[in-house]
N, C-alpha and C. Protein backbone atom coordinates (compact mmCIF):
# COMPACT_ATOMS: atom_id res chain seq x y z
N UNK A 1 14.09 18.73 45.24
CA UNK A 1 15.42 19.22 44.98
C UNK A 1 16.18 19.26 46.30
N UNK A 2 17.10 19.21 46.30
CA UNK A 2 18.19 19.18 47.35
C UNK A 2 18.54 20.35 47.63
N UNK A 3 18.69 20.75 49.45
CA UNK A 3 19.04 21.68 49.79
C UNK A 3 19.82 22.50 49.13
N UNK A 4 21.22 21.49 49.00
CA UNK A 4 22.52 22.39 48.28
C UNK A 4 22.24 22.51 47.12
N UNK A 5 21.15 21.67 46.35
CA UNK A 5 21.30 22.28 45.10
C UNK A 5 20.18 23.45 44.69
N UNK A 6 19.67 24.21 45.32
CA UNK A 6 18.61 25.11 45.48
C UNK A 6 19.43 26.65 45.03
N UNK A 7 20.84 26.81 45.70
CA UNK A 7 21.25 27.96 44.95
C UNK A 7 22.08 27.77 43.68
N UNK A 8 22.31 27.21 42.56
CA UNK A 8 22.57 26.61 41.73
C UNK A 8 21.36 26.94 40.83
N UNK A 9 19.85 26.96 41.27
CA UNK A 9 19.02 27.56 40.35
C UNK A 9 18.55 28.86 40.16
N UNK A 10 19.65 29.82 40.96
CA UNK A 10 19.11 31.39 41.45
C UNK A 10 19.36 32.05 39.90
N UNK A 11 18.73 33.16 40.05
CA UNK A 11 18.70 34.02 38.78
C UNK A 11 18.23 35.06 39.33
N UNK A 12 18.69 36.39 38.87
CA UNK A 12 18.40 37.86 39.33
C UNK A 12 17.56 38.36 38.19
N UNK A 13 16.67 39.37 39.02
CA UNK A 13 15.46 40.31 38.44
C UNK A 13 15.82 41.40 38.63
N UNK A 14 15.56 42.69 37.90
CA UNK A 14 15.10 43.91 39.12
C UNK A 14 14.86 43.66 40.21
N UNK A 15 14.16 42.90 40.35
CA UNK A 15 12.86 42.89 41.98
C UNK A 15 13.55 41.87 42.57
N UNK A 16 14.75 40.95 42.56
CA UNK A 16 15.13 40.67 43.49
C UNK A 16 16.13 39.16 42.82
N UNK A 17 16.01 38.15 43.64
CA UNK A 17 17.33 37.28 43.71
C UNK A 17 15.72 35.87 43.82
N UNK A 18 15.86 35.17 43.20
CA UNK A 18 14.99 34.25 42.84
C UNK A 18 15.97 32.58 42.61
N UNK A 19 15.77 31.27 43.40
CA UNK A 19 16.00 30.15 43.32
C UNK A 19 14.46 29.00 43.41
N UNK A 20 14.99 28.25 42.21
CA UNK A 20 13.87 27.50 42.41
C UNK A 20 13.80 26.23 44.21
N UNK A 21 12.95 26.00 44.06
CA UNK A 21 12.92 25.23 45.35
C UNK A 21 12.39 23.50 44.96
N UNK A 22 11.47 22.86 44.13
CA UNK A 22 11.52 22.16 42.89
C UNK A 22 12.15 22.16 41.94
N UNK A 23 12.38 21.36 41.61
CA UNK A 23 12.90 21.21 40.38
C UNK A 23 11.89 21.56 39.04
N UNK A 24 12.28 22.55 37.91
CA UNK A 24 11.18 22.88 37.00
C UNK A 24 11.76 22.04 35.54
N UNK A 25 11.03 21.68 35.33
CA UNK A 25 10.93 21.04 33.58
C UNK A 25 11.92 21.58 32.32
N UNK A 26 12.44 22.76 33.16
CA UNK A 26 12.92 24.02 31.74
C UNK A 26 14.56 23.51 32.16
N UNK A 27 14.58 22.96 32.99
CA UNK A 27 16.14 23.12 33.31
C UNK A 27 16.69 21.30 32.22
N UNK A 28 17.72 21.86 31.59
CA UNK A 28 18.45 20.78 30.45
C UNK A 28 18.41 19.56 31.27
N UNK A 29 18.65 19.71 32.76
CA UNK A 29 18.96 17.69 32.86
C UNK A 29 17.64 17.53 33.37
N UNK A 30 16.46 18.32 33.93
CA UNK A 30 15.60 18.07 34.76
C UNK A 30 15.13 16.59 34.42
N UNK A 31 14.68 16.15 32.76
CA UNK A 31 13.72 15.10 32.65
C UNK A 31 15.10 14.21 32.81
N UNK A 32 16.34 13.95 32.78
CA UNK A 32 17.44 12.74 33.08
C UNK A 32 17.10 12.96 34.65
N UNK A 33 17.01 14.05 35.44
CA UNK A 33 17.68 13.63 36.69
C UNK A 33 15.75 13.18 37.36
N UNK A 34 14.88 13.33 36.78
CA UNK A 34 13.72 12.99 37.18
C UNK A 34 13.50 11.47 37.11
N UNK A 35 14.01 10.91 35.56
CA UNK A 35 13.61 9.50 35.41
C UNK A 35 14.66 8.57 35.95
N UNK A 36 15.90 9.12 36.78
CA UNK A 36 16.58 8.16 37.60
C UNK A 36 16.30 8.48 39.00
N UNK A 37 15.34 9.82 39.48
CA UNK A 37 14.61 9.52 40.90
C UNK A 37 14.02 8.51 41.04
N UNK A 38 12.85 8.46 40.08
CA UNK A 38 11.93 7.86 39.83
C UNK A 38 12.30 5.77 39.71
N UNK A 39 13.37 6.06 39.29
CA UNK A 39 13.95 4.43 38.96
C UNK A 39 14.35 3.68 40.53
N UNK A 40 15.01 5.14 40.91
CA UNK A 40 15.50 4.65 42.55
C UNK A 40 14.52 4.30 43.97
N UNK A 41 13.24 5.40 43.31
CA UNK A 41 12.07 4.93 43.89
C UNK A 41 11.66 3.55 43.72
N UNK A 42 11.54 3.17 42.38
CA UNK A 42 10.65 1.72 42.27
C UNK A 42 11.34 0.55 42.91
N UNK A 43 12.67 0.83 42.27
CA UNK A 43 14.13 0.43 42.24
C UNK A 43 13.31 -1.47 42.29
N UNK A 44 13.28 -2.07 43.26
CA UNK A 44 12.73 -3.82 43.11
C UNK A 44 11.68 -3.78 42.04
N UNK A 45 10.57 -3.01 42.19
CA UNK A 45 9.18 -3.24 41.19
C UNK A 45 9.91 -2.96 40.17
N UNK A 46 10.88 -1.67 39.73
CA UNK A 46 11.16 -1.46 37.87
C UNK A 46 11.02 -2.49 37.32
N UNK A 47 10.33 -2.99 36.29
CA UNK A 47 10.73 -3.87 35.03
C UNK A 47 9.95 -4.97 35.78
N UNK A 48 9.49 -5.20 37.17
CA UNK A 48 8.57 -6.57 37.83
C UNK A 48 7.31 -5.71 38.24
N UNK A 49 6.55 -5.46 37.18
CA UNK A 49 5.12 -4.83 36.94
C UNK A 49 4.98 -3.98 37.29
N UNK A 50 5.82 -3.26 37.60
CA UNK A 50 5.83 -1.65 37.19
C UNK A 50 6.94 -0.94 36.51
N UNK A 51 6.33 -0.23 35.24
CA UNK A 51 7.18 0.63 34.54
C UNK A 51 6.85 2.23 34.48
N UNK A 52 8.13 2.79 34.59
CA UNK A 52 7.68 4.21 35.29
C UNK A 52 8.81 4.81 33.82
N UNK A 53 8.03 6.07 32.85
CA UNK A 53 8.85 6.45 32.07
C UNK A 53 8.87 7.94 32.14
N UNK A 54 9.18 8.88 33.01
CA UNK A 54 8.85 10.30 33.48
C UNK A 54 7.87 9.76 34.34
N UNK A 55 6.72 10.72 33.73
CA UNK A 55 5.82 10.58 35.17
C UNK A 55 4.11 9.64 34.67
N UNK A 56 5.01 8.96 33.90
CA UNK A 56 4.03 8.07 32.95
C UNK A 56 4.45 6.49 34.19
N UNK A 57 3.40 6.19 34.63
CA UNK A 57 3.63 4.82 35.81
C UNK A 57 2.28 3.70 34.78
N UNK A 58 2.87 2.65 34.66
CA UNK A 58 2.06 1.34 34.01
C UNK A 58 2.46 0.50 34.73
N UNK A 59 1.24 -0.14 35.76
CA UNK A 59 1.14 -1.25 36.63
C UNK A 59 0.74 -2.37 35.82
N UNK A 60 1.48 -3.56 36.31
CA UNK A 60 0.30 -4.81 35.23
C UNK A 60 1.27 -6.20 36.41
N UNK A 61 0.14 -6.82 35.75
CA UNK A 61 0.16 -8.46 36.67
C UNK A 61 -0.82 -9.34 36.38
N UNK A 62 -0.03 -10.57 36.20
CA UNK A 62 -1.29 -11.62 35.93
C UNK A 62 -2.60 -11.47 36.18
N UNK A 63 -2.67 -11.41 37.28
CA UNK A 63 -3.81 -11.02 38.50
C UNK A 63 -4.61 -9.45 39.17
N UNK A 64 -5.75 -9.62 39.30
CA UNK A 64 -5.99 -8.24 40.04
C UNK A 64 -5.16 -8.00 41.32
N UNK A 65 -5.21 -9.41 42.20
CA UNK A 65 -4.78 -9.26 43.40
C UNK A 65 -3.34 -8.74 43.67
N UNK A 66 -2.40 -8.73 42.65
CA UNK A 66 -1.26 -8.89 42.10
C UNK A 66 -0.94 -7.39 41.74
N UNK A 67 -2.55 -6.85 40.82
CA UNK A 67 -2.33 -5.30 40.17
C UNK A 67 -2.24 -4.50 41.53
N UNK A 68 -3.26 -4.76 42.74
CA UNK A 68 -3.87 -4.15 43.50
C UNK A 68 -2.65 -4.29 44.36
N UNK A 69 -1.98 -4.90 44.94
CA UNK A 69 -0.72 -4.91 45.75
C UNK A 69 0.52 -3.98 44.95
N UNK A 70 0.72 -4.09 43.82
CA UNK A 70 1.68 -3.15 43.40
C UNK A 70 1.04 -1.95 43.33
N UNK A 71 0.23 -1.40 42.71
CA UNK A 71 -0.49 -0.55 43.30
C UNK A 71 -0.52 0.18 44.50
N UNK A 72 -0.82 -0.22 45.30
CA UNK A 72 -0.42 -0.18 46.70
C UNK A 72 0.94 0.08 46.89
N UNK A 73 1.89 -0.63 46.95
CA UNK A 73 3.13 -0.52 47.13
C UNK A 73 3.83 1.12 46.64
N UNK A 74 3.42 1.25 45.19
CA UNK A 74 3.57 2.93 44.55
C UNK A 74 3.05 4.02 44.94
N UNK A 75 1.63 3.51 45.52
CA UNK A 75 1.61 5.05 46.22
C UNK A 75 1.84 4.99 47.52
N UNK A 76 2.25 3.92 47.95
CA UNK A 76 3.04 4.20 49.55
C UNK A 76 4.14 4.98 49.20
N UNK A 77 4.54 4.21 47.85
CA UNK A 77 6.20 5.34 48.01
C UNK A 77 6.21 6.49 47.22
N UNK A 78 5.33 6.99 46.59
CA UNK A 78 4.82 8.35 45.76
C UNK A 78 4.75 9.35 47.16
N UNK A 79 3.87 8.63 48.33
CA UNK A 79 3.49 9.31 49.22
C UNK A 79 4.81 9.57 50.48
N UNK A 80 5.46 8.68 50.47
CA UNK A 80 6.60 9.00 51.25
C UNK A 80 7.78 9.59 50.84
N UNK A 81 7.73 9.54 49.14
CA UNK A 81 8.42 10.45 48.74
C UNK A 81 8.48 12.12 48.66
N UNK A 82 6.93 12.16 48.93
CA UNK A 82 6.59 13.58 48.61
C UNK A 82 5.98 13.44 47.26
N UNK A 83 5.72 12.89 46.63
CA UNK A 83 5.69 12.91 45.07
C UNK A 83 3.60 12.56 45.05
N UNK A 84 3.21 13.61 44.14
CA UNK A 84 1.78 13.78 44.45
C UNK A 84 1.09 13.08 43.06
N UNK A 85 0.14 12.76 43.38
CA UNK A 85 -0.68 12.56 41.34
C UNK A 85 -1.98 13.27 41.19
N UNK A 86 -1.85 13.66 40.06
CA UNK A 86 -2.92 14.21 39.85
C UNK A 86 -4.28 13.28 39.30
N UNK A 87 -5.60 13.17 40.35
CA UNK A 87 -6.53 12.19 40.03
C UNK A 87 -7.04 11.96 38.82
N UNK A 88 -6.93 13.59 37.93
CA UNK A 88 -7.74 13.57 36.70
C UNK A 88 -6.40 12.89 35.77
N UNK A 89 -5.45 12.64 35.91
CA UNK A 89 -4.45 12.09 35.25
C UNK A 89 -4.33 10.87 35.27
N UNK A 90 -5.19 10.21 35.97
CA UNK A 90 -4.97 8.56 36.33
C UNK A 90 -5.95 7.22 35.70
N UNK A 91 -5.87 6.59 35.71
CA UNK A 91 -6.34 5.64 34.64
C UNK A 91 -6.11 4.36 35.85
N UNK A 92 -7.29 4.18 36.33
CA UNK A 92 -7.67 2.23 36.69
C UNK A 92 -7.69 1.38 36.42
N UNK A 93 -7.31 0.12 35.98
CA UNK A 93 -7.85 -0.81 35.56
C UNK A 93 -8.75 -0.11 34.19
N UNK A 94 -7.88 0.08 33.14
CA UNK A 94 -8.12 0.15 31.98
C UNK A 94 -8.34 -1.03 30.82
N UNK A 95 -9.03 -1.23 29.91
CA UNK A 95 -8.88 -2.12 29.30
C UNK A 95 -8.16 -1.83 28.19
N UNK A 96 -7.72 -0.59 27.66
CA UNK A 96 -6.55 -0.21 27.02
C UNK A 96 -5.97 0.35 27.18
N UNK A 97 -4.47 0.74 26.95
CA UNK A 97 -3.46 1.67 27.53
C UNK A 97 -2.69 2.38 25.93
N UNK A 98 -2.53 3.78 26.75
CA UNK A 98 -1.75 4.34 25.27
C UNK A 98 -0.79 5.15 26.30
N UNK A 99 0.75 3.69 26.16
CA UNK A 99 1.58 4.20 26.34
C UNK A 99 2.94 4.45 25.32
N UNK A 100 4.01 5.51 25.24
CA UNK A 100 4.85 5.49 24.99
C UNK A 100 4.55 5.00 23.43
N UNK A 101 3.69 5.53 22.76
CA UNK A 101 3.66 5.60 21.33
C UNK A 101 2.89 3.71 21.06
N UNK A 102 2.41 3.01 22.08
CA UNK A 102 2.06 1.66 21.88
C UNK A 102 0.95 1.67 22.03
N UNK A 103 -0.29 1.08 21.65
CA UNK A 103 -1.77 0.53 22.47
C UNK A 103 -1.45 -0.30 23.09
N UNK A 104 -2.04 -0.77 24.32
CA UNK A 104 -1.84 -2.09 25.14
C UNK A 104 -3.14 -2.42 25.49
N UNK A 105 -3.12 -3.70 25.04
CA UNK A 105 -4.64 -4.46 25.44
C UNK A 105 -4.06 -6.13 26.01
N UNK A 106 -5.08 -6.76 26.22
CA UNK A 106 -4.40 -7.52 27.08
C UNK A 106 -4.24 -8.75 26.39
N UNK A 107 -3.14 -9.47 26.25
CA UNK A 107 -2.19 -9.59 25.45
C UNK A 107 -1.77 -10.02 23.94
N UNK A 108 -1.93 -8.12 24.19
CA UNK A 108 -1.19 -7.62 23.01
C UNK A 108 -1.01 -6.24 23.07
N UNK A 109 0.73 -5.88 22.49
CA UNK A 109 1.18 -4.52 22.11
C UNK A 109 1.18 -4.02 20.54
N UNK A 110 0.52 -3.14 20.34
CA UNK A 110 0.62 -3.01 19.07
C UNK A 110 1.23 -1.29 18.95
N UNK A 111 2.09 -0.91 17.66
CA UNK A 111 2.50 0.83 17.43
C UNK A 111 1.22 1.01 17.31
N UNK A 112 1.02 2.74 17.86
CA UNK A 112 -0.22 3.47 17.78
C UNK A 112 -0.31 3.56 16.51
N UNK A 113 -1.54 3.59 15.78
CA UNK A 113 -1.66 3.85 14.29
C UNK A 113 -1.36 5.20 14.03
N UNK A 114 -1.47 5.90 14.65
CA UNK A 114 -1.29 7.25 14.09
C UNK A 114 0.75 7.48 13.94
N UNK A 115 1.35 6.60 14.34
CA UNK A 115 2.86 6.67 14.22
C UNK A 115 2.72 5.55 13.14
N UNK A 116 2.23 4.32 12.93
CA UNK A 116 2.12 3.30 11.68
C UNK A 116 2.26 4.46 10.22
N UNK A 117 1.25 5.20 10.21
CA UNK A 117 0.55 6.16 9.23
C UNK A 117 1.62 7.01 9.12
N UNK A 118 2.57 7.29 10.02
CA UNK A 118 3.48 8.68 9.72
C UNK A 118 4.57 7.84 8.64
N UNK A 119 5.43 6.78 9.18
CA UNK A 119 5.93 5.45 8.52
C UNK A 119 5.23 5.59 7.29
N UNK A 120 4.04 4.78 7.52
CA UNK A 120 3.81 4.25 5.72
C UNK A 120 3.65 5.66 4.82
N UNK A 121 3.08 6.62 5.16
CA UNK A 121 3.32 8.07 4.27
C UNK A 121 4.56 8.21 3.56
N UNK A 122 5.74 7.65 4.21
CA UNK A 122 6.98 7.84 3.59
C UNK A 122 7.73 7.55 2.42
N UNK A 123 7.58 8.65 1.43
CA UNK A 123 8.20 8.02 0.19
C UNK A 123 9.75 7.94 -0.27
N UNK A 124 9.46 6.26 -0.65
CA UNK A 124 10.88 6.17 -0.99
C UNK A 124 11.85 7.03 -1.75
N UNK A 125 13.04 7.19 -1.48
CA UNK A 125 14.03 8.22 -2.31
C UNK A 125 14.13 8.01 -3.39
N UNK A 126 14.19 9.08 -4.16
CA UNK A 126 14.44 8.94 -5.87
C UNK A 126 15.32 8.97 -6.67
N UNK A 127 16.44 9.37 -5.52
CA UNK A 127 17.59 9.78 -5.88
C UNK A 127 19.00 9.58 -5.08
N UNK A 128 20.29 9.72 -5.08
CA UNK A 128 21.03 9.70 -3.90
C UNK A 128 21.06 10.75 -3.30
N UNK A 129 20.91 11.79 -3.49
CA UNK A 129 20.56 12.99 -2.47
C UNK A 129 19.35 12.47 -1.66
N UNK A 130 18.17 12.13 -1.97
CA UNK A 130 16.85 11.81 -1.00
C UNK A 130 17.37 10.60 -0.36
N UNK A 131 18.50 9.79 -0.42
CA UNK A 131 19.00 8.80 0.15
C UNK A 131 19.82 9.36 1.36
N UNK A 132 20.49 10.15 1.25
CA UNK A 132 20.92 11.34 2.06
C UNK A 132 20.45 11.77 3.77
């Protein structure tokens, strides 16, 4: 978070005068103003094998040598950003991925079944009100 914008998050207690110093999750723009940090970070890699959606990051490339350099490249700038990961959160060279409601295997994207299943459960309307 930005200096100046640090008192902008103050709020009073009894016990005293409180500003956040991070940015916290609870605040209305936090996840907009997070996923255009995050865009400005990648900013060349976005959308050229790396996609970053919050704090969800999916590396991919023809090649290992290819995975392993972008790779590289993200946590140089995770790390010069300040921006930390948590190890138990991370995933290597996976042979499947469950991102953003998709499986990913290699090549092919398919909807997670468990969102397929919410879809096909759905019964058609019976009426113009259930059309509604």
């Amino acid at each position: 978070m930005r200096a100046e914008d640090i008192p902008k998050t103050a709020f009073k207690t009894p016990s005293g005068l409180y500003e956040f110093v991070v940015m916290p999750f609870g605040l209305v723009n936090a996840p907009a103003t997070f996923q255009r940090m995050v865009e400005n970070l990648f900013g060349d890699l976005y959308w050229n094998g790396v996609l970053v959606y919050l704090d969800d990051i999916l590396i991919h490339a023809a090649t290992l040598e290819e995975v392993f350099a972008k790779l590289e490249e993200v946590l140089k700038r995770l790390r010069a950003s300040g921006l930390k990961l948590r190890l138990s959160k991370c995933s290597f060279l996976p042979e499947q991925v469950e991102y953003l409601g998709h499986t990913i295997t290699e090549g092919r994207i398919a909807p997670q079944p468990r969102k397929v299943e919410a879809i096909d459960a759905l019964q058609p309307p019976r009426d113009v009100k259930g059309l509604r």
